[in-house]
Each structure stands twice: as C-alpha cells, then as structure tokens.
PDB file of N, CA and C in Angstrom:
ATOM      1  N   UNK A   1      22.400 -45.009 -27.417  1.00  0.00           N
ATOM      2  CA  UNK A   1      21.370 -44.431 -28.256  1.00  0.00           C
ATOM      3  C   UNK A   1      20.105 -44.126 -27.449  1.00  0.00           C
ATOM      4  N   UNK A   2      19.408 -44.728 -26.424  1.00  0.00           N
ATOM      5  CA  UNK A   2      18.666 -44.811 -26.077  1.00  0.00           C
ATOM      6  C   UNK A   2      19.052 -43.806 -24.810  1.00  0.00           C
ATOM      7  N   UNK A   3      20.079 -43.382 -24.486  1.00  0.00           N
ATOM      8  CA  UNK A   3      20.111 -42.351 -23.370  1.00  0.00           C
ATOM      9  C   UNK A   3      20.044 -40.735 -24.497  1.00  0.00           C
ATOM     10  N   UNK A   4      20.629 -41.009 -25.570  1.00  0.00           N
ATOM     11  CA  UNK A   4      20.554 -39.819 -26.196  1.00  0.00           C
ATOM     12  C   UNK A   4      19.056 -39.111 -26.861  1.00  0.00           C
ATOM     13  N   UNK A   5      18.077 -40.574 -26.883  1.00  0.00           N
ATOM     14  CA  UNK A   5      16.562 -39.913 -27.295  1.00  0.00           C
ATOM     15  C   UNK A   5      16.063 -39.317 -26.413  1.00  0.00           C
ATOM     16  N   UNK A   6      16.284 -39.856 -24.737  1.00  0.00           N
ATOM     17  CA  UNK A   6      16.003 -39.480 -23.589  1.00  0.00           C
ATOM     18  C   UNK A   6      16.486 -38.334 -23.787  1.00  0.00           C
ATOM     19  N   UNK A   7      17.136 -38.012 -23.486  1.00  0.00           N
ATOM     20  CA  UNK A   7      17.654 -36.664 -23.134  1.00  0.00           C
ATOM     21  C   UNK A   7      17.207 -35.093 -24.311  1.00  0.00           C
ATOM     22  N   UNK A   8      16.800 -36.447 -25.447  1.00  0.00           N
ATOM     23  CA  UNK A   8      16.565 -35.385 -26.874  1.00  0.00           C
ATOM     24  C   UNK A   8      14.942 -34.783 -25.963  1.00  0.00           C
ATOM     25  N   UNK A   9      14.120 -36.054 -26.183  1.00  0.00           N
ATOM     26  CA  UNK A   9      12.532 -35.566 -25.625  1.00  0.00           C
ATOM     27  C   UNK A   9      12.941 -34.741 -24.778  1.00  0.00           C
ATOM     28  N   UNK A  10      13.805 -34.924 -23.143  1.00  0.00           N
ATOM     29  CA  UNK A  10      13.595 -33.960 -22.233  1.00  0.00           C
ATOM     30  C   UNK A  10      14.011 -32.542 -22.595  1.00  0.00           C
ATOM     31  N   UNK A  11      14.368 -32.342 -23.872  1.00  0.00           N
ATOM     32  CA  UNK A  11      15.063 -30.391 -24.371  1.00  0.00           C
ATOM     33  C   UNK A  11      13.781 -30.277 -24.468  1.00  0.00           C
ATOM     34  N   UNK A  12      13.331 -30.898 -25.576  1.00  0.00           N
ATOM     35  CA  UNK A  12      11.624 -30.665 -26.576  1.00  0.00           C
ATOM     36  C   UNK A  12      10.739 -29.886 -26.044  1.00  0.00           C
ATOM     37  N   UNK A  13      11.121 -30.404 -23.928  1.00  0.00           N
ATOM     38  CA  UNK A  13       9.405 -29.899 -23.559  1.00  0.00           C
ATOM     39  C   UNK A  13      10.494 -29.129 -22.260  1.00  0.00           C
ATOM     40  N   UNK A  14      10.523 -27.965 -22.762  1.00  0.00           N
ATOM     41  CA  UNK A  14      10.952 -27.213 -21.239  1.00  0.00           C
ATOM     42  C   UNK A  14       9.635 -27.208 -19.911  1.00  0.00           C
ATOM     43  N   UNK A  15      10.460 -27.094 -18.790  1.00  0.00           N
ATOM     44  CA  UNK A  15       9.818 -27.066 -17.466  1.00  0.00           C
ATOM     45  C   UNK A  15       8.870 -25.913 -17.677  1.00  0.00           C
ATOM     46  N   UNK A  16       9.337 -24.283 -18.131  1.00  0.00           N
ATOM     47  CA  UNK A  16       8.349 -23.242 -18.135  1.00  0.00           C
ATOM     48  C   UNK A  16       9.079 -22.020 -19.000  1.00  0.00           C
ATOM     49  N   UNK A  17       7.835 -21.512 -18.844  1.00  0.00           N
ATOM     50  CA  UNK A  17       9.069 -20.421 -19.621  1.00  0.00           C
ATOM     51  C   UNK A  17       9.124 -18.880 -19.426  1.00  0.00           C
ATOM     52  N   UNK A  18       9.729 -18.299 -20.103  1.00  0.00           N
ATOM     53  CA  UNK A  18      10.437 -16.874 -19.370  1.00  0.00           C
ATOM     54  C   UNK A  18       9.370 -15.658 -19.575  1.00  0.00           C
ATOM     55  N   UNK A  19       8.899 -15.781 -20.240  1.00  0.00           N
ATOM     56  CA  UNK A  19       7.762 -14.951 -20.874  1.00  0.00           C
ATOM     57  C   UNK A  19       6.880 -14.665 -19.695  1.00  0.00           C
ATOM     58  N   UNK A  20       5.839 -15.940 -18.935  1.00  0.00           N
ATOM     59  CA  UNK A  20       5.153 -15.561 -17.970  1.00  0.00           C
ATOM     60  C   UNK A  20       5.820 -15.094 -16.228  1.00  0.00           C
ATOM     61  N   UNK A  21       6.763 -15.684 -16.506  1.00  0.00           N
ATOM     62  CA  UNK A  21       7.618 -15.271 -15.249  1.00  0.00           C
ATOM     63  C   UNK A  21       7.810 -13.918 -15.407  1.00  0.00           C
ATOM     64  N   UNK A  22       7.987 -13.342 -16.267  1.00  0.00           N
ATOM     65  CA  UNK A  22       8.423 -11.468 -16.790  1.00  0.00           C
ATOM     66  C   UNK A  22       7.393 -10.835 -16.757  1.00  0.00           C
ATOM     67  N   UNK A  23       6.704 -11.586 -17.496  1.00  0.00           N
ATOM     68  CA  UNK A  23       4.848 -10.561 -17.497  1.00  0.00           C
ATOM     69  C   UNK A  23       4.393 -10.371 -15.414  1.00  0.00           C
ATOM     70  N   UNK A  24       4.812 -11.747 -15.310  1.00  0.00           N
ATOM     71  CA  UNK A  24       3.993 -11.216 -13.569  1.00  0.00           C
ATOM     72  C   UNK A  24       5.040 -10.539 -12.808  1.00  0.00           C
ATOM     73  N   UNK A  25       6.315 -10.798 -12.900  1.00  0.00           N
ATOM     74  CA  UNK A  25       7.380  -9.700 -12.300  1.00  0.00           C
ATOM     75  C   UNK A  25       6.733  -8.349 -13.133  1.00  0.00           C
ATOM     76  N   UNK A  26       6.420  -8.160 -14.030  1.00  0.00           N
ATOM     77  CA  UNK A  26       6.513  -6.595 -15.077  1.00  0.00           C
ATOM     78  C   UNK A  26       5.019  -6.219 -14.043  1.00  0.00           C
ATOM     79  N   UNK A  27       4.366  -7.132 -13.799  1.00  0.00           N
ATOM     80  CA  UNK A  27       2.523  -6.499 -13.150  1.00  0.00           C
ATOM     81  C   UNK A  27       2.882  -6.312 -11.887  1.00  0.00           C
ATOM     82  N   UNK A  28       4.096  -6.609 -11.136  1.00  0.00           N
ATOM     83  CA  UNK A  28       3.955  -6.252  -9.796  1.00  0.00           C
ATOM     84  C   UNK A  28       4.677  -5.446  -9.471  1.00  0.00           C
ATOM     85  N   UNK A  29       6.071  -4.626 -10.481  1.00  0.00           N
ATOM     86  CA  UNK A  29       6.296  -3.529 -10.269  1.00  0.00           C
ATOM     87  C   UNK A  29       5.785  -2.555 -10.685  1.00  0.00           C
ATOM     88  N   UNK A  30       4.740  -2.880 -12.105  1.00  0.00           N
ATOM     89  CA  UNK A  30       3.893  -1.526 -12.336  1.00  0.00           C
ATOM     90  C   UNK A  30       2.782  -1.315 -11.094  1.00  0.00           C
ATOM     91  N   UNK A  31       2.476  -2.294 -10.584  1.00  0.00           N
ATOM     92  CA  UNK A  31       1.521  -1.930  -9.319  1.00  0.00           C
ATOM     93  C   UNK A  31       2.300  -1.382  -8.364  1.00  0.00           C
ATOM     94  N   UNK A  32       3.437  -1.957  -7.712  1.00  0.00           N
ATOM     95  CA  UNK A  32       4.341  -1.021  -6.860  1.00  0.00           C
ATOM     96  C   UNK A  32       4.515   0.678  -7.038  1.00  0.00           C
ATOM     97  N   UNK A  33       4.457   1.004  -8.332  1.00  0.00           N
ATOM     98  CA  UNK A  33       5.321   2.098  -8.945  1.00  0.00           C
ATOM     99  C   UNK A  33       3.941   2.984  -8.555  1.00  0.00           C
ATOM    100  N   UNK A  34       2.877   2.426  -9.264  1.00  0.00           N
ATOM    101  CA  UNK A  34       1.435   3.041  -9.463  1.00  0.00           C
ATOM    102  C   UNK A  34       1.344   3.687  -7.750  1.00  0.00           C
ATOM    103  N   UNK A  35       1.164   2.496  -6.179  1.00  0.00           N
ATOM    104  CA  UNK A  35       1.030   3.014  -5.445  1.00  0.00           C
ATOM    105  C   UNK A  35       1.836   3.914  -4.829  1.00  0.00           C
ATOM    106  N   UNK A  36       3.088   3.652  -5.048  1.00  0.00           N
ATOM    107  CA  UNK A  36       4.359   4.649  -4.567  1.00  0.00           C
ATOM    108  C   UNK A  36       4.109   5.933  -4.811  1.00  0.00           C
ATOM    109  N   UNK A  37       3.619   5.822  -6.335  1.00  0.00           N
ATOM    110  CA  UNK A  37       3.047   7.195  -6.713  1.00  0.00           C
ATOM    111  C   UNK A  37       1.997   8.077  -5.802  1.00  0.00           C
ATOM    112  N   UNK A  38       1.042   7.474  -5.837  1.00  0.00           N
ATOM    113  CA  UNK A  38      -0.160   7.582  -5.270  1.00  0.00           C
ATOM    114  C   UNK A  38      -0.269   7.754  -4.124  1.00  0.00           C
ATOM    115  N   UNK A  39       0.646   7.311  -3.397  1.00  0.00           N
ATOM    116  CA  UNK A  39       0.809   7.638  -1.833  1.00  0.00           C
ATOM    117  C   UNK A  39       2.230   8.539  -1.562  1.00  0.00           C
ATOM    118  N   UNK A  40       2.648   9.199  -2.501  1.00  0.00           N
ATOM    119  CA  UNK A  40       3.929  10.263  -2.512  1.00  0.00           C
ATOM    120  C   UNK A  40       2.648  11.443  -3.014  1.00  0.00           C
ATOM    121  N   UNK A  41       1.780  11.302  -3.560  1.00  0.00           N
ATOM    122  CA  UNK A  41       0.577  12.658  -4.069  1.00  0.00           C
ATOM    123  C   UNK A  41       0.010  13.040  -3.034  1.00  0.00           C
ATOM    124  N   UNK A  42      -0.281  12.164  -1.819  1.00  0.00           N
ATOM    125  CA  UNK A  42      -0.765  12.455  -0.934  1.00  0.00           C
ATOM    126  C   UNK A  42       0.042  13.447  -0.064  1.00  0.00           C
ATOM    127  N   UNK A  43       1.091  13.269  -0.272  1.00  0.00           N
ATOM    128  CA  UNK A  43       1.886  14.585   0.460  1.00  0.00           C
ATOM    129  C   UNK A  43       2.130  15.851  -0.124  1.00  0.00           C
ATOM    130  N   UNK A  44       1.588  15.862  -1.319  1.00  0.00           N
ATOM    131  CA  UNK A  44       1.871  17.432  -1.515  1.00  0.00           C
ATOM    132  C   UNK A  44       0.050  17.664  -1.562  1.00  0.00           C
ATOM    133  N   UNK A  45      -1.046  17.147  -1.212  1.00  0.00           N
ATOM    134  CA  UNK A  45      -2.537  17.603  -0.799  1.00  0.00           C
ATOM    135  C   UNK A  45      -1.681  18.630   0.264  1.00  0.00           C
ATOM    136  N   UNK A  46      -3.128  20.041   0.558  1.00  0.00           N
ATOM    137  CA  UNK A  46      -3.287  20.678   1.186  1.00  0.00           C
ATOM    138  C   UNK A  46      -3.652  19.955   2.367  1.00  0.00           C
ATOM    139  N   UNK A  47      -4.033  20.625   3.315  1.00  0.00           N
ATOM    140  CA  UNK A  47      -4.558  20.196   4.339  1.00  0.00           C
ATOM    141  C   UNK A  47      -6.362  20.429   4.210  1.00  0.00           C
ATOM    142  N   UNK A  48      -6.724  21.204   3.601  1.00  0.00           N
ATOM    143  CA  UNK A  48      -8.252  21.422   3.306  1.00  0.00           C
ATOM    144  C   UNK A  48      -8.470  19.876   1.921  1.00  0.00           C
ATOM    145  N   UNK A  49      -7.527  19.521   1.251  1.00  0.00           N
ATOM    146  CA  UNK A  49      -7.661  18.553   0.378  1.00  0.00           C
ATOM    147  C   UNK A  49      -8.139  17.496   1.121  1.00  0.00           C
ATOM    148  N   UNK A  50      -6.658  17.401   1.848  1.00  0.00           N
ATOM    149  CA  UNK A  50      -6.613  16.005   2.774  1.00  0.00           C
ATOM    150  C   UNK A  50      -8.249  15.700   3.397  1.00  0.00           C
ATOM    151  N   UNK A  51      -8.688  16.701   4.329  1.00  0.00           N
ATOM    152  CA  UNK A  51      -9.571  16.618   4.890  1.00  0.00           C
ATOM    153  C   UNK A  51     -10.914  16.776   3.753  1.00  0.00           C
ATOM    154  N   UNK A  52     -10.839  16.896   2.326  1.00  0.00           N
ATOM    155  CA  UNK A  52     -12.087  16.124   1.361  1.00  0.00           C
ATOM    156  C   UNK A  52     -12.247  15.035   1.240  1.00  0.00           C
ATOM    157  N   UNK A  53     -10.673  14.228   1.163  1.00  0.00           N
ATOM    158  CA  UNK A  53     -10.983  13.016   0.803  1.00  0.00           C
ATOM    159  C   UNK A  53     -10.667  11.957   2.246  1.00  0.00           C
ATOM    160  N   UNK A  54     -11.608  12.764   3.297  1.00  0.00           N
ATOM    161  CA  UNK A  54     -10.968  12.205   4.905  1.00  0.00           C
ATOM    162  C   UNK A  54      -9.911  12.002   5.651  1.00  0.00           C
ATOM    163  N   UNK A  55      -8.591  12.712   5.321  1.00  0.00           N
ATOM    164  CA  UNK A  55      -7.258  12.206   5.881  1.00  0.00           C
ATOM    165  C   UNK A  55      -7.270  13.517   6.566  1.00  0.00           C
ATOM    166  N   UNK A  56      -6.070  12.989   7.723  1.00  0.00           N
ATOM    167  CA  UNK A  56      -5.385  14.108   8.390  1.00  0.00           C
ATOM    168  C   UNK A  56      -4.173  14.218   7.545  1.00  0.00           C
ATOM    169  N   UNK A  57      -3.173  14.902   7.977  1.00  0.00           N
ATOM    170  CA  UNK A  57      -1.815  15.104   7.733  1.00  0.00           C
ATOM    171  C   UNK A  57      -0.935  14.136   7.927  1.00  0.00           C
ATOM    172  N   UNK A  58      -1.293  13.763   9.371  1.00  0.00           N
ATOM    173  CA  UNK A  58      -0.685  12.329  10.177  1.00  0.00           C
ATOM    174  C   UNK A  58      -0.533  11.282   9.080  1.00  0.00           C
ATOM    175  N   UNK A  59      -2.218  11.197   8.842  1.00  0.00           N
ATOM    176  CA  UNK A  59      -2.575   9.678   8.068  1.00  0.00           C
ATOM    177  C   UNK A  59      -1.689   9.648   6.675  1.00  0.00           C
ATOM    178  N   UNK A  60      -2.095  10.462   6.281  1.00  0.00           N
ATOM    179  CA  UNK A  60      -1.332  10.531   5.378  1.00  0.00           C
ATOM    180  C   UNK A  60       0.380  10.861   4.581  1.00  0.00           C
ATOM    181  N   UNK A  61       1.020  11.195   5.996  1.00  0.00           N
ATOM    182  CA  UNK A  61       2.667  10.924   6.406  1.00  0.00           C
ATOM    183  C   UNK A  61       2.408   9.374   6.490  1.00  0.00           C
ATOM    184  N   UNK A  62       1.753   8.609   7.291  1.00  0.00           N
ATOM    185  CA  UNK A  62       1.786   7.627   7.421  1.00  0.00           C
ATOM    186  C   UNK A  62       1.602   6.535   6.234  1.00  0.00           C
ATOM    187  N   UNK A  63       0.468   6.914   5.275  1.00  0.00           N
ATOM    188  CA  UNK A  63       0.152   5.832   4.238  1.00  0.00           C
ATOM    189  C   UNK A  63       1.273   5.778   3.302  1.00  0.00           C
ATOM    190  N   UNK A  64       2.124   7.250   3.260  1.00  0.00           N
ATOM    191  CA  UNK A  64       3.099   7.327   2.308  1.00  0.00           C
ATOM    192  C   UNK A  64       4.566   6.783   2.989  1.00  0.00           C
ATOM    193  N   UNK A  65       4.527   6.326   4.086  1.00  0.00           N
ATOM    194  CA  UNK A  65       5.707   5.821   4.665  1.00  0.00           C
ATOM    195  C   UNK A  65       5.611   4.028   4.310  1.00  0.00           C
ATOM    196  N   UNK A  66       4.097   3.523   3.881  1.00  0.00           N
ATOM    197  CA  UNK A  66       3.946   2.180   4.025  1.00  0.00           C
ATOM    198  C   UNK A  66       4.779   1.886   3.140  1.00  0.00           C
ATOM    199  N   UNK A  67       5.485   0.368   2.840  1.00  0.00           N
ATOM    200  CA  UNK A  67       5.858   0.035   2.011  1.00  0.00           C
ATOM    201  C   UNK A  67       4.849  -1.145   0.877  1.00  0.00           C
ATOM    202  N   UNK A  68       5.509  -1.314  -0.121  1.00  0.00           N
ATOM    203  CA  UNK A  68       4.539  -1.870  -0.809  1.00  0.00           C
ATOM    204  C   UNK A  68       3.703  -3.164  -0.461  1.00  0.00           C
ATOM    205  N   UNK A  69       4.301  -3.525   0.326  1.00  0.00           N
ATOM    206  CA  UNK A  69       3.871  -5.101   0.978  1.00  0.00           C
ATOM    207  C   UNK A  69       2.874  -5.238   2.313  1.00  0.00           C
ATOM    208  N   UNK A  70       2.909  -3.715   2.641  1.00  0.00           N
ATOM    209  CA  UNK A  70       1.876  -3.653   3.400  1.00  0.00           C
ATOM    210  C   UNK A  70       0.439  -2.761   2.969  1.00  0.00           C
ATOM    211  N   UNK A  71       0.285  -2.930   1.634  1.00  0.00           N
ATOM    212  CA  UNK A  71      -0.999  -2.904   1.240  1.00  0.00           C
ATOM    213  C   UNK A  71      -1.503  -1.584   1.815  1.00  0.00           C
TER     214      UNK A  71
END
C-alpha cells in the first residue's frame, strides 16, 4: 500500500510539461524562418539597393549563405 501512494503522488506532479517545451521550439523556428527570409531578400536587392543600405554584392552572397546559428 504504501509503495502504491508513492508512486500515486509521483503521477500528480509531472517533471515538466509539453506546452513550454513547444512554445520555445515554435520561437526558434519562427526566428530561423524570419532570418532565412531576410537574408534570401537580400539577394534579389539591386546593386544600387545593396549599396543604400551599405552592402556589396559579396556581403551580401555571404550573409545569405550564413546559417542560422551563426547569427
């Protein structure tokens, strides 16, 4: 009896739960997606664009090659 209350309390109180684990997986591929975007726009700028908002051509082959983990 006394192993079965044990074991009852330990269901009662789960370790964590699925909800916040999903919400911060769900915020770090909408941020992935957001920059992927954002650095795939940079390749269809002109070259008179590029050079408004300070990039070369280079730089900007380059920022769109980064992957997400390198910021």
């Amino acid at each position: 009896m006394a192993i079965e209350t044990f074991y009852a309390g330990a269901a009662v109180k789960p370790r964590g739960s699925f909800w916040p684990i999903f919400r911060r997986a769900w915020r770090v591929y909408r941020a992935w997606r957001i920059k992927r975007h954002t650095r795939y726009a940079l390749l269809e700028l002109t070259d008179e664009q590029l050079r408004d908002v300070g990039l070369t051509r280079s730089e900007a082959r380059r920022e769109a090659g980064k992957s997400y983990f390198w910021d």
